[in-house]
PDB file of N, CA and C in Angstrom:
ATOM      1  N   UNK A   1       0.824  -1.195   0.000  1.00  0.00           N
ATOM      2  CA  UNK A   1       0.000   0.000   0.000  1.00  0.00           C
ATOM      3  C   UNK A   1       0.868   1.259   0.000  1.00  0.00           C
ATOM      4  N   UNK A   2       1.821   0.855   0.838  1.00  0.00           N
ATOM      5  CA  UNK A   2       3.148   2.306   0.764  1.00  0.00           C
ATOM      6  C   UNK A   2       2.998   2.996  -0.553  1.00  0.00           C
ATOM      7  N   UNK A   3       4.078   1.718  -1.305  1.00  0.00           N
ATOM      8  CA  UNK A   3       4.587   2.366  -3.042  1.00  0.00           C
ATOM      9  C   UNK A   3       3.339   2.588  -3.768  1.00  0.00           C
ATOM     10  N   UNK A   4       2.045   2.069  -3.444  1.00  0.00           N
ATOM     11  CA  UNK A   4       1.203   2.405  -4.531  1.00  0.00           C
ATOM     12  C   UNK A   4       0.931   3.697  -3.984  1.00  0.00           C
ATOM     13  N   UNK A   5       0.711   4.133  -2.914  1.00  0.00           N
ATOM     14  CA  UNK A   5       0.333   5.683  -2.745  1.00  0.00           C
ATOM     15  C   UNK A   5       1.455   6.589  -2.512  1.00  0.00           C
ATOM     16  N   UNK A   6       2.736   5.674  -2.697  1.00  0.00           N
ATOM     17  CA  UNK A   6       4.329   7.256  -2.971  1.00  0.00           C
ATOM     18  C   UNK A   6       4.348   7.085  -4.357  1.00  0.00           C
ATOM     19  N   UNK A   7       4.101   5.973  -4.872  1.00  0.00           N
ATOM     20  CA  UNK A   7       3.686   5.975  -6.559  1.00  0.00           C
ATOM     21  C   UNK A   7       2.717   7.207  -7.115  1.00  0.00           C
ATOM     22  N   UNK A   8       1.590   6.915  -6.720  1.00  0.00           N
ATOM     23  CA  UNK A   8       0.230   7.939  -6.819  1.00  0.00           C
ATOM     24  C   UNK A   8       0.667   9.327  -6.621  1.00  0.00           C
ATOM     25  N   UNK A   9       1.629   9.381  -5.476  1.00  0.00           N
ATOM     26  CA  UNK A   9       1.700  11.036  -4.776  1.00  0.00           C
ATOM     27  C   UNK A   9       2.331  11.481  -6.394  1.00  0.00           C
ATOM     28  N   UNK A  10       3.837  10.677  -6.657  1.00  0.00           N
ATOM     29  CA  UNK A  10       4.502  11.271  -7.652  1.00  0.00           C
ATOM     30  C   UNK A  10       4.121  11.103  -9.089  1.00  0.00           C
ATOM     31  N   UNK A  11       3.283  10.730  -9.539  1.00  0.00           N
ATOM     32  CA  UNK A  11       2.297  10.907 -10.339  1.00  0.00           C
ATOM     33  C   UNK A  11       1.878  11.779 -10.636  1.00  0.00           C
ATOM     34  N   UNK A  12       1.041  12.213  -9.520  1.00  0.00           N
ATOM     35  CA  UNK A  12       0.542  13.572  -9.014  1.00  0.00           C
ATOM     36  C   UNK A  12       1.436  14.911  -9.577  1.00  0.00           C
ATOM     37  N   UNK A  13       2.337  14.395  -9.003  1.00  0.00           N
ATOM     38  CA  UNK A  13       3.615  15.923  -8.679  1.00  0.00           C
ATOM     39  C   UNK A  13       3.979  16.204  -9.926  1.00  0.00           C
ATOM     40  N   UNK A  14       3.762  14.779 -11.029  1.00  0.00           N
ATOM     41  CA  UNK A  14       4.474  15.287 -12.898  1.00  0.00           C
ATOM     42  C   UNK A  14       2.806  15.505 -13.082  1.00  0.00           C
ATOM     43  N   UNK A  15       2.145  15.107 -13.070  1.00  0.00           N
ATOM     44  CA  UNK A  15       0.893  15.754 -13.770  1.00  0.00           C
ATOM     45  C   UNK A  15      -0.267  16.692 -13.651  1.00  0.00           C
ATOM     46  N   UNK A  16      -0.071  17.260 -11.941  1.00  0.00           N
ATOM     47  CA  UNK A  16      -0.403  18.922 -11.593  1.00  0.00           C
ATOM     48  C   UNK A  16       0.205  20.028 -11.918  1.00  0.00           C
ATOM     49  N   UNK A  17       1.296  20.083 -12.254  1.00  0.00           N
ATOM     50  CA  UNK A  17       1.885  21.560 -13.080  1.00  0.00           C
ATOM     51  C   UNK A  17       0.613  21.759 -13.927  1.00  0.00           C
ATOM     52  N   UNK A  18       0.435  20.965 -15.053  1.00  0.00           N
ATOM     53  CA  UNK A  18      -0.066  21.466 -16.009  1.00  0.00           C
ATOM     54  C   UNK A  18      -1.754  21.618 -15.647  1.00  0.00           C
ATOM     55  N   UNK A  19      -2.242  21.612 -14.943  1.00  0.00           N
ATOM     56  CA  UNK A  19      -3.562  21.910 -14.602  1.00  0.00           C
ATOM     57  C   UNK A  19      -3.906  23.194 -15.019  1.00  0.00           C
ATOM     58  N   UNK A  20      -3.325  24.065 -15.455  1.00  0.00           N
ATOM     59  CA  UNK A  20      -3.571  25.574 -15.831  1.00  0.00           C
ATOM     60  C   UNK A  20      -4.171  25.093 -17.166  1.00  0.00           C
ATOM     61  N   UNK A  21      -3.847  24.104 -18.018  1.00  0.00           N
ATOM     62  CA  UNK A  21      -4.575  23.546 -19.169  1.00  0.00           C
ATOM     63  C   UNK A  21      -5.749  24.091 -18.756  1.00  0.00           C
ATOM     64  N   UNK A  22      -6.669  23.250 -18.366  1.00  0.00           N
ATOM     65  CA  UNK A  22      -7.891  22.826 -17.693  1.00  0.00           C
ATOM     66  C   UNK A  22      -8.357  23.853 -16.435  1.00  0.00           C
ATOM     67  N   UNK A  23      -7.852  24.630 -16.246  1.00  0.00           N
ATOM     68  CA  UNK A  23      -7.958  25.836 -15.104  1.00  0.00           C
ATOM     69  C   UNK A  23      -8.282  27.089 -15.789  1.00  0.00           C
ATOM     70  N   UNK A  24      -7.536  27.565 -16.261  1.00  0.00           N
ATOM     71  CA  UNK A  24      -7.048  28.553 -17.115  1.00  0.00           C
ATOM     72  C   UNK A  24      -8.710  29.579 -17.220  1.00  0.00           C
ATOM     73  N   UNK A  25      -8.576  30.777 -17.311  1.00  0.00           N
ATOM     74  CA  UNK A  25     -10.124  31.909 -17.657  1.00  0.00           C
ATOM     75  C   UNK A  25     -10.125  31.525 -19.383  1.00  0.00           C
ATOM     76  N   UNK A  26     -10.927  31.354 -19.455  1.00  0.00           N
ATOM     77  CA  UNK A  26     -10.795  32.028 -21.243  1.00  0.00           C
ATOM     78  C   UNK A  26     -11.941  30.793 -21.616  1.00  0.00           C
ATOM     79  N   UNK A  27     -12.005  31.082 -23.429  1.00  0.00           N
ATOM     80  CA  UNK A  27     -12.557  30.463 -23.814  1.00  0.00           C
ATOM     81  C   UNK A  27     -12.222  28.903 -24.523  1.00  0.00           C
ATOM     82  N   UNK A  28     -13.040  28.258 -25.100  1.00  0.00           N
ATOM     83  CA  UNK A  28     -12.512  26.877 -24.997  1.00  0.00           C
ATOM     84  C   UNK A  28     -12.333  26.639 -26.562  1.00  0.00           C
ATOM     85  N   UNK A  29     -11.146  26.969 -26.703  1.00  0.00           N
ATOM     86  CA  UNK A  29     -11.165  27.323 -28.760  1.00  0.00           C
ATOM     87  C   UNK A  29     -10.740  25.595 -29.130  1.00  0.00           C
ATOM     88  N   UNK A  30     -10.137  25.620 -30.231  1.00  0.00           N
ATOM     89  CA  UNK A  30      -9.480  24.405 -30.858  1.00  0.00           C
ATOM     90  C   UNK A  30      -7.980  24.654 -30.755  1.00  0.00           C
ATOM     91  N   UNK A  31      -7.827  25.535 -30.363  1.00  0.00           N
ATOM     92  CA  UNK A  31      -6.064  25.259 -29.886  1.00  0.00           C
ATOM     93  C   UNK A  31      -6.133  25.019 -28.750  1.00  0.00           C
ATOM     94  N   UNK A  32      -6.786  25.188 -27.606  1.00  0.00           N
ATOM     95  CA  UNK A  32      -6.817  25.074 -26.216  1.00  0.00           C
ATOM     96  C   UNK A  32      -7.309  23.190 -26.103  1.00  0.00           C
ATOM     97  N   UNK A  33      -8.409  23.253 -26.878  1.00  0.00           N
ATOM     98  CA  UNK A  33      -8.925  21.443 -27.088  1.00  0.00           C
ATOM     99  C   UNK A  33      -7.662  20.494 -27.312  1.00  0.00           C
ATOM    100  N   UNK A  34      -6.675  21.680 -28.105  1.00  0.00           N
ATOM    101  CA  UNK A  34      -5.573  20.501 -28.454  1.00  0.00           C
ATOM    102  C   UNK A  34      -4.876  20.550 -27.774  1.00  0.00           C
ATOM    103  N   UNK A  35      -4.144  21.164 -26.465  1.00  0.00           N
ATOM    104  CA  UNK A  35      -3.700  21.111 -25.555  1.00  0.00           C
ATOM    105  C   UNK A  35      -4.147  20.231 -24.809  1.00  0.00           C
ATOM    106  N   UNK A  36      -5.751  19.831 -24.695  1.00  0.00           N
ATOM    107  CA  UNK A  36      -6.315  18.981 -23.049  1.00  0.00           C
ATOM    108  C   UNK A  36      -6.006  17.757 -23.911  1.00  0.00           C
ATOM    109  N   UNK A  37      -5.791  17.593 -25.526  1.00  0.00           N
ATOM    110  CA  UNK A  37      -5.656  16.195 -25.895  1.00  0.00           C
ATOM    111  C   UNK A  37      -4.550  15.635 -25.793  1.00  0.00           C
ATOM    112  N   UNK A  38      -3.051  16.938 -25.642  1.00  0.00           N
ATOM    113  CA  UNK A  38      -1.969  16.183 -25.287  1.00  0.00           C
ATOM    114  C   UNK A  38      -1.697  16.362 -24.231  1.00  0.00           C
ATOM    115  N   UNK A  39      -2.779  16.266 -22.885  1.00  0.00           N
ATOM    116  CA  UNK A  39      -2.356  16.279 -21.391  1.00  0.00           C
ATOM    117  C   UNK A  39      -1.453  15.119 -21.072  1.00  0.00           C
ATOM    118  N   UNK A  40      -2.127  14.047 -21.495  1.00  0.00           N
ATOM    119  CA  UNK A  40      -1.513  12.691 -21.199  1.00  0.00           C
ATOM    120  C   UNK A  40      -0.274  12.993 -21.459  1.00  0.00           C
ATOM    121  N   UNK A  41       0.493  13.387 -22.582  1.00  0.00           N
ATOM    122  CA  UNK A  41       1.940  13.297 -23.011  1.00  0.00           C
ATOM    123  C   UNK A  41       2.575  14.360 -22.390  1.00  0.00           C
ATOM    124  N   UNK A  42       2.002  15.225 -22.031  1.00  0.00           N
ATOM    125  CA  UNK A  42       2.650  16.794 -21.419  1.00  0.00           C
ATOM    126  C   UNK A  42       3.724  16.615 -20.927  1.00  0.00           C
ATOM    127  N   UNK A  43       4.327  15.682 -19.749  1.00  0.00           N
ATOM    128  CA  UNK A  43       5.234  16.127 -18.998  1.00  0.00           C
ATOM    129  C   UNK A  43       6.155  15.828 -19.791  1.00  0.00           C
ATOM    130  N   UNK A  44       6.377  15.121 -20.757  1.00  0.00           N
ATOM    131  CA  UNK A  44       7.358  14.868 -21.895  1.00  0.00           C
ATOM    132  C   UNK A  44       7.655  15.863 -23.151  1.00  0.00           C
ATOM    133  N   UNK A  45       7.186  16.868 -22.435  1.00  0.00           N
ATOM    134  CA  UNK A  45       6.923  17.965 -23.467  1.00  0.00           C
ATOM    135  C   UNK A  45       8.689  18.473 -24.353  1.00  0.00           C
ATOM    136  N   UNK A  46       9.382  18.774 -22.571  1.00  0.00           N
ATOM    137  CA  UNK A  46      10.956  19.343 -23.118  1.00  0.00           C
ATOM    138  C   UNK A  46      10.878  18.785 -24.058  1.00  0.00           C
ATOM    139  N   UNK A  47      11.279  17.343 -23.619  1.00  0.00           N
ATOM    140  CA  UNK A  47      11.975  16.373 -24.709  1.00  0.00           C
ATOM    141  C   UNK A  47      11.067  16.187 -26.230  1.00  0.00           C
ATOM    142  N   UNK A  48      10.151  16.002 -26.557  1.00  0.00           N
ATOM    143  CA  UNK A  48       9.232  16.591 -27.771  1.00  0.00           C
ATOM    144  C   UNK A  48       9.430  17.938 -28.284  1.00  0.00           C
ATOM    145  N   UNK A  49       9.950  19.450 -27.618  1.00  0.00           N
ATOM    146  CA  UNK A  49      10.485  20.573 -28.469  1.00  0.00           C
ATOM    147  C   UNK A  49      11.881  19.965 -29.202  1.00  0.00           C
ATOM    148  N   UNK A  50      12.569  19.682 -28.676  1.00  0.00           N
ATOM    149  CA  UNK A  50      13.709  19.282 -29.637  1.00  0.00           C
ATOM    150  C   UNK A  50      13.260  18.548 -31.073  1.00  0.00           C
ATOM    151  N   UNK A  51      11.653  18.045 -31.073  1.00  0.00           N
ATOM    152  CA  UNK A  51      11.691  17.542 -32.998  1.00  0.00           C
ATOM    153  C   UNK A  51      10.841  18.374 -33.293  1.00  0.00           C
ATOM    154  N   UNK A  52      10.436  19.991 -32.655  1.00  0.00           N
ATOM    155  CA  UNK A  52       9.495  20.926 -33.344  1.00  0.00           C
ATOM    156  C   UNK A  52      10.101  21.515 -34.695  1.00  0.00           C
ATOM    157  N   UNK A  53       9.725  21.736 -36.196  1.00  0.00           N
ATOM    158  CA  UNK A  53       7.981  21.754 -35.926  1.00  0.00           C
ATOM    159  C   UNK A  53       8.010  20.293 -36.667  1.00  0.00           C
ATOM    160  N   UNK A  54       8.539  18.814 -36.578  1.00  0.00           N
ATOM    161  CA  UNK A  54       7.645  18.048 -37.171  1.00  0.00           C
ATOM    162  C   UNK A  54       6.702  17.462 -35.809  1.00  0.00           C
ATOM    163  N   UNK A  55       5.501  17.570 -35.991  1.00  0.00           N
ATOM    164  CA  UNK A  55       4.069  17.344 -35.546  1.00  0.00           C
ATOM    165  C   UNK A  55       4.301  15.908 -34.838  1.00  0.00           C
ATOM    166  N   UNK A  56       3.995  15.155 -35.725  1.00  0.00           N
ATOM    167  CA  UNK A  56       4.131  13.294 -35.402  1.00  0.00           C
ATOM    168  C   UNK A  56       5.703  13.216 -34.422  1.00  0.00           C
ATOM    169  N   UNK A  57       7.009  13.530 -35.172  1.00  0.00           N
ATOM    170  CA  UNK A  57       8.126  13.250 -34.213  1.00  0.00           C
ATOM    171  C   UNK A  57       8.094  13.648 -32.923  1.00  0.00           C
ATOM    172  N   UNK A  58       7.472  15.230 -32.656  1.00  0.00           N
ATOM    173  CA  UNK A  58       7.407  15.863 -31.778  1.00  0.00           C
ATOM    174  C   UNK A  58       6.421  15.330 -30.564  1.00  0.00           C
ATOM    175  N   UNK A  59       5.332  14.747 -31.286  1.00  0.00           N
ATOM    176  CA  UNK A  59       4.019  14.168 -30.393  1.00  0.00           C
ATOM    177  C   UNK A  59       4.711  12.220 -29.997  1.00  0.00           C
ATOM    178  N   UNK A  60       5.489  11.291 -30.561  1.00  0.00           N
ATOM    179  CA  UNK A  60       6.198  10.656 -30.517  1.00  0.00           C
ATOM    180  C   UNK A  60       7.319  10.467 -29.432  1.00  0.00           C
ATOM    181  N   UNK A  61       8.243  11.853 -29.562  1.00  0.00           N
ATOM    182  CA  UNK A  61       9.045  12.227 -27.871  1.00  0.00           C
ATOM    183  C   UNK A  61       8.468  12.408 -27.346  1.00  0.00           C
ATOM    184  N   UNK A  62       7.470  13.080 -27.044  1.00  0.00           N
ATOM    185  CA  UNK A  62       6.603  13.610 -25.672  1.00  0.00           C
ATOM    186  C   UNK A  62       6.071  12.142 -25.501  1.00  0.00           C
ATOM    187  N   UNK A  63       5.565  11.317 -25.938  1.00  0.00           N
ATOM    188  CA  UNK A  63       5.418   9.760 -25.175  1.00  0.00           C
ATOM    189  C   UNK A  63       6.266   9.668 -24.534  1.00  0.00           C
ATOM    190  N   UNK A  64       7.467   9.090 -25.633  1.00  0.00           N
ATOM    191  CA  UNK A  64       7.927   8.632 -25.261  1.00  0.00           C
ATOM    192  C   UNK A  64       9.125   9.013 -23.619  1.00  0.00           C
ATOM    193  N   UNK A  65       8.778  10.074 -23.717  1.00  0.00           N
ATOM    194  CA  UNK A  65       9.926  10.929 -22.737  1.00  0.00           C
ATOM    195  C   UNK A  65       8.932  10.595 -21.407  1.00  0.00           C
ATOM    196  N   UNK A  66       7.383  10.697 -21.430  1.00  0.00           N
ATOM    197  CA  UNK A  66       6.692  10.703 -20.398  1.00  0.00           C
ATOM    198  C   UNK A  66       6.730   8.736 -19.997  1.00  0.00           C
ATOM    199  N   UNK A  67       6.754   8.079 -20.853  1.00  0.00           N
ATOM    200  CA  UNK A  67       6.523   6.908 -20.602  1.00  0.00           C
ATOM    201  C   UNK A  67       8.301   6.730 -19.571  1.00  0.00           C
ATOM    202  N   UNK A  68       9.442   7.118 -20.321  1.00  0.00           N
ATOM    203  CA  UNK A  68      10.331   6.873 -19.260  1.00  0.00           C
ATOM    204  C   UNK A  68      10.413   7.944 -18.158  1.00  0.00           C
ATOM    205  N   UNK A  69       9.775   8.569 -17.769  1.00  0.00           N
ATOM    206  CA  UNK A  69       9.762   9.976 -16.826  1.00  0.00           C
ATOM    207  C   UNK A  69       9.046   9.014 -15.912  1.00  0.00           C
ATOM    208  N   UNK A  70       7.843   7.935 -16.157  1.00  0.00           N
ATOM    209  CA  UNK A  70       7.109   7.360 -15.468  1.00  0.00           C
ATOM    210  C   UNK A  70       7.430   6.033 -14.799  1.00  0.00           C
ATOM    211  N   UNK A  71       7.802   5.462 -16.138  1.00  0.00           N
ATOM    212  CA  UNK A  71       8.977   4.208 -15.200  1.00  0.00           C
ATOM    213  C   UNK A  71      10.260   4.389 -14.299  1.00  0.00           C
ATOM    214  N   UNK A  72      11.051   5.434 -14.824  1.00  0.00           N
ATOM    215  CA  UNK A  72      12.054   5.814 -13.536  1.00  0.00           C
ATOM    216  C   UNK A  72      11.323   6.195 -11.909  1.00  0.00           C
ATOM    217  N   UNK A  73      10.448   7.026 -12.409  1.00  0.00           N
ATOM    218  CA  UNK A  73       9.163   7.360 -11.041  1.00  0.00           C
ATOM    219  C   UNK A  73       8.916   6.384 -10.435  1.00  0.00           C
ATOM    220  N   UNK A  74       8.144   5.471 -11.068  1.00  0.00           N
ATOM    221  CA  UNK A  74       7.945   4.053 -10.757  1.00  0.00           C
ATOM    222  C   UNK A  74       9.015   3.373  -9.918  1.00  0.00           C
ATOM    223  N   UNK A  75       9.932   3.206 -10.590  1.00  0.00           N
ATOM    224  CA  UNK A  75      11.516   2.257  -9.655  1.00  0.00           C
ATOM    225  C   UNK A  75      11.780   2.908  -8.655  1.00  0.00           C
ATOM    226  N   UNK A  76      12.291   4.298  -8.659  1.00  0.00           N
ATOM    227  CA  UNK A  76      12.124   5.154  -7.633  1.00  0.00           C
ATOM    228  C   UNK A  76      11.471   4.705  -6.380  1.00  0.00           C
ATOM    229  N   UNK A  77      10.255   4.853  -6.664  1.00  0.00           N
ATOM    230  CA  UNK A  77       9.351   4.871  -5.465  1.00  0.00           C
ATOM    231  C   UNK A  77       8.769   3.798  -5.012  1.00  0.00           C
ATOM    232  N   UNK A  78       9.310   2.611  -5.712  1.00  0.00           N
ATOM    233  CA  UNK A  78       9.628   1.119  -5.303  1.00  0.00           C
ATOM    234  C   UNK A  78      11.049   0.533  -4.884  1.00  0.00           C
ATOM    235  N   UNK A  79      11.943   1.719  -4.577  1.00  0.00           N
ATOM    236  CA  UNK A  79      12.893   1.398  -3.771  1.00  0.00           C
ATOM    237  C   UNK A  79      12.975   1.569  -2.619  1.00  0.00           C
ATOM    238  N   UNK A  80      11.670   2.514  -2.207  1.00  0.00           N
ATOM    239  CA  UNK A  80      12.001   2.931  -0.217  1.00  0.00           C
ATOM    240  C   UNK A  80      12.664   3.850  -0.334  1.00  0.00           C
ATOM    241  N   UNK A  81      12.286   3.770   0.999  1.00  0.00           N
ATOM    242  CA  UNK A  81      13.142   4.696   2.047  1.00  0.00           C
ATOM    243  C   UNK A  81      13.187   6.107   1.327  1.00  0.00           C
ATOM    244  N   UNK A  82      14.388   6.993   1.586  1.00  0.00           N
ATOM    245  CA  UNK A  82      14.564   8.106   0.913  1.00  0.00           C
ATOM    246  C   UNK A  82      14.192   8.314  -0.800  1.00  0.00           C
ATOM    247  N   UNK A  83      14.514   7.376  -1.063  1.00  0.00           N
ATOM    248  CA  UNK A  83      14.175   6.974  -2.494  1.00  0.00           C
ATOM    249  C   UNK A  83      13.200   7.805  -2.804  1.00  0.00           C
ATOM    250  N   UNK A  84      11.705   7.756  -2.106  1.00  0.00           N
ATOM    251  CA  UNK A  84      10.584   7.749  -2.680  1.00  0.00           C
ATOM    252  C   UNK A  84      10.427   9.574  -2.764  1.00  0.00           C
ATOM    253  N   UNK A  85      11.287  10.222  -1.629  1.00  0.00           N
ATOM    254  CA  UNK A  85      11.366  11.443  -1.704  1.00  0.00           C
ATOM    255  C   UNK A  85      12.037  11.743  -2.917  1.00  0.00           C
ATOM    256  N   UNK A  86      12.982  11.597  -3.379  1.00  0.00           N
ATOM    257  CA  UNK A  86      14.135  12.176  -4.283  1.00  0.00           C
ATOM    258  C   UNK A  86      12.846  11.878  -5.742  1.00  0.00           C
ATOM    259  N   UNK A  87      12.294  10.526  -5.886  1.00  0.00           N
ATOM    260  CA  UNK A  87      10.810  10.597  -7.031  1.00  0.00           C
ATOM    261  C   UNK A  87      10.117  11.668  -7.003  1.00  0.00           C
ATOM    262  N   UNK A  88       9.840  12.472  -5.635  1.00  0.00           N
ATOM    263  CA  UNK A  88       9.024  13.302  -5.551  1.00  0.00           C
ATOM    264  C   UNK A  88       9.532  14.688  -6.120  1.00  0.00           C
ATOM    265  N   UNK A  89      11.012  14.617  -5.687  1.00  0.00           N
ATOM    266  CA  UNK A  89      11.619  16.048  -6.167  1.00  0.00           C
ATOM    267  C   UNK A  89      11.781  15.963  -7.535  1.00  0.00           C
ATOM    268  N   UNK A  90      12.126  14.489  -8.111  1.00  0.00           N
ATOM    269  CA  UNK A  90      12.457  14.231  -9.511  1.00  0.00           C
ATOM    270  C   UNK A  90      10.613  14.921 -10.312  1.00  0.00           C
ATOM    271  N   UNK A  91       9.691  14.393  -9.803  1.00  0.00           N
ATOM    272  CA  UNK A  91       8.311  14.449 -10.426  1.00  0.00           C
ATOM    273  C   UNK A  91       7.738  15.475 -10.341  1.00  0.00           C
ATOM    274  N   UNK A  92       8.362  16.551  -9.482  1.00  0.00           N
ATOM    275  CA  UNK A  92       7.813  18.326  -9.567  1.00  0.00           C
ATOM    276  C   UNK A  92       9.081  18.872 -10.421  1.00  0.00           C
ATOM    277  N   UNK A  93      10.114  18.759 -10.487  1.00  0.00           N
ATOM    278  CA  UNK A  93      10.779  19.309 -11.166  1.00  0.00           C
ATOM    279  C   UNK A  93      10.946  19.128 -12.879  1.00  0.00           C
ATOM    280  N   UNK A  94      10.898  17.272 -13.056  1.00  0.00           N
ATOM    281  CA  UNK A  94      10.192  17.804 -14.485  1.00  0.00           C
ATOM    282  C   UNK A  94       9.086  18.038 -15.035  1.00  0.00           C
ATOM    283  N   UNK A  95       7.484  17.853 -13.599  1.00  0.00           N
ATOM    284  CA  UNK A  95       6.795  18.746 -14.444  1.00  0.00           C
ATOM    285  C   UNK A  95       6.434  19.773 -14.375  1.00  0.00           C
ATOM    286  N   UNK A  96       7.081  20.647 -13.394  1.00  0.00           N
ATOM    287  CA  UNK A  96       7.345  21.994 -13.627  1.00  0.00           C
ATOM    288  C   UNK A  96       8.182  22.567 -14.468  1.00  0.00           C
ATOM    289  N   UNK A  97       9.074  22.335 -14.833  1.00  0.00           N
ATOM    290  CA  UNK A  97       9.705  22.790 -15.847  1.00  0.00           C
ATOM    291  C   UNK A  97       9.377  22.919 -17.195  1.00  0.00           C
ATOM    292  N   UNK A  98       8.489  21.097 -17.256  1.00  0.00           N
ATOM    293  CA  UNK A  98       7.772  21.131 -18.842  1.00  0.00           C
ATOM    294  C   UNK A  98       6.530  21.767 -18.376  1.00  0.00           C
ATOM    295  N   UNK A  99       6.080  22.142 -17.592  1.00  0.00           N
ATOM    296  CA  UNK A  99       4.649  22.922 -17.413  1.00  0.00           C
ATOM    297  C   UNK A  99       5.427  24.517 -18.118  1.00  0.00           C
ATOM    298  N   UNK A 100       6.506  24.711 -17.184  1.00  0.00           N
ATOM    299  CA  UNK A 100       6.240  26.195 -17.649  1.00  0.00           C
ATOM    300  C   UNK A 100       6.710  26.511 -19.560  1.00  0.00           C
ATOM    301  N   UNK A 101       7.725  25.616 -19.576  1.00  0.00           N
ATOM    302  CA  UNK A 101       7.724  25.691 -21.215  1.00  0.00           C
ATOM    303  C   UNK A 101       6.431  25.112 -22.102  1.00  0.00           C
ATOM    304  N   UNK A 102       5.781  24.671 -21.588  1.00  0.00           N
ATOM    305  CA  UNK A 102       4.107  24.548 -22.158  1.00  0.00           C
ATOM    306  C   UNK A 102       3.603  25.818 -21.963  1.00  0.00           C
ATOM    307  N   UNK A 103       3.667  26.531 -20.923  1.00  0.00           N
ATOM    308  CA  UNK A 103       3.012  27.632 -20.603  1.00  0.00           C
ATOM    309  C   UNK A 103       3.535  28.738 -21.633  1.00  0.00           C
ATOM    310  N   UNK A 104       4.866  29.024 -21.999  1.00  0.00           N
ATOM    311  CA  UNK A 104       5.648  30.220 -22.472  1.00  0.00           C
ATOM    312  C   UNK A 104       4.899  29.768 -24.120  1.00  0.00           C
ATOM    313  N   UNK A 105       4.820  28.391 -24.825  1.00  0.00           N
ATOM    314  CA  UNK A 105       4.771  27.802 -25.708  1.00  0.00           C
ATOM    315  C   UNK A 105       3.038  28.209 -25.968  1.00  0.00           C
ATOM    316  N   UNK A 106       2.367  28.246 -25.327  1.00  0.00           N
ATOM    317  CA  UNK A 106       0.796  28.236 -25.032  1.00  0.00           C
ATOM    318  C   UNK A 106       0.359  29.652 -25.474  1.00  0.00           C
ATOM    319  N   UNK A 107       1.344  30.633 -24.949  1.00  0.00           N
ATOM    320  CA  UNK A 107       1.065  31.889 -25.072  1.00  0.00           C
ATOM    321  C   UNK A 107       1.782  32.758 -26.373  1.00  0.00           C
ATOM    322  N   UNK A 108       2.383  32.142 -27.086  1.00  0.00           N
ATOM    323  CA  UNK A 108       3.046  32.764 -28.571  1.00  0.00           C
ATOM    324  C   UNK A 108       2.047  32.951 -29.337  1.00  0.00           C
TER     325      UNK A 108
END
C-alpha cells in the first residue's frame, strides 16, 4: 500500500503543473482542445520541443519521454526509504519545468 500511494503522490507531482490547461479563464477554442488532448503526453513535453515543428516526431518524444519519466518514477518509489522522496523532487521538477515551457509555448 506504501509504493502504490508514494507511486500515486509522484504521479501527481508530474501531472499537476499542467492543470492551468484545464484551469485557465478564457474560452474553450481548438487550440486550447488541443492542448487537453496532449495532457496525457505533457510532462514529456521538453523532450518533444527538440523535434518541433515536425508534428508526429514531436508528439512521438513527448510519449515517449513521459513513458520513461514514469517508469524511472515508478523504480524510484519502489525502492524505499529516501528513495521515494528524491521521485518526488524528480516528479515536480520535471513537471514543472515542462509545465512552464508549455506555458511560455501556449502563449506565442
Amino acid at each position: 500500500m506504501r509504493n502504490t500511494l508514494s507511486i500515486a503522490v509522484a504521479l501527481a507531482l508530474l501531472w499537476l503543473p499542467f492543470a492551468w490547461v484545464l484551469l485557465r479563464d478564457g474560452r474553450w477554442t481548438s487550440y486550447r482542445l488541443m492542448w487537453v488532448r496532449m495532457l496525457p503526453i505533457l510532462p514529456g513535453f521538453s523532450v518533444g520541443m527538440l523535434f518541433h515543428p515536425h508534428d508526429g516526431a514531436m508528439l512521438t518524444g513527448m510519449a515517449a519521454a513521459t513513458v520513461c519519466h514514469v517508469l524511472v518514477l515508478v523504480w524510484l518509489c519502489r525502492r524505499g526509504g529516501w528513495w521515494i522522496g528524491a521521485a518526488w523532487l524528480l516528479a515536480l521538477l520535471i513537471g514543472g519545468l515542462a509545465s512552464g515551457f508549455a506555458w511560455a509555448v501556449y502563449h506565442v
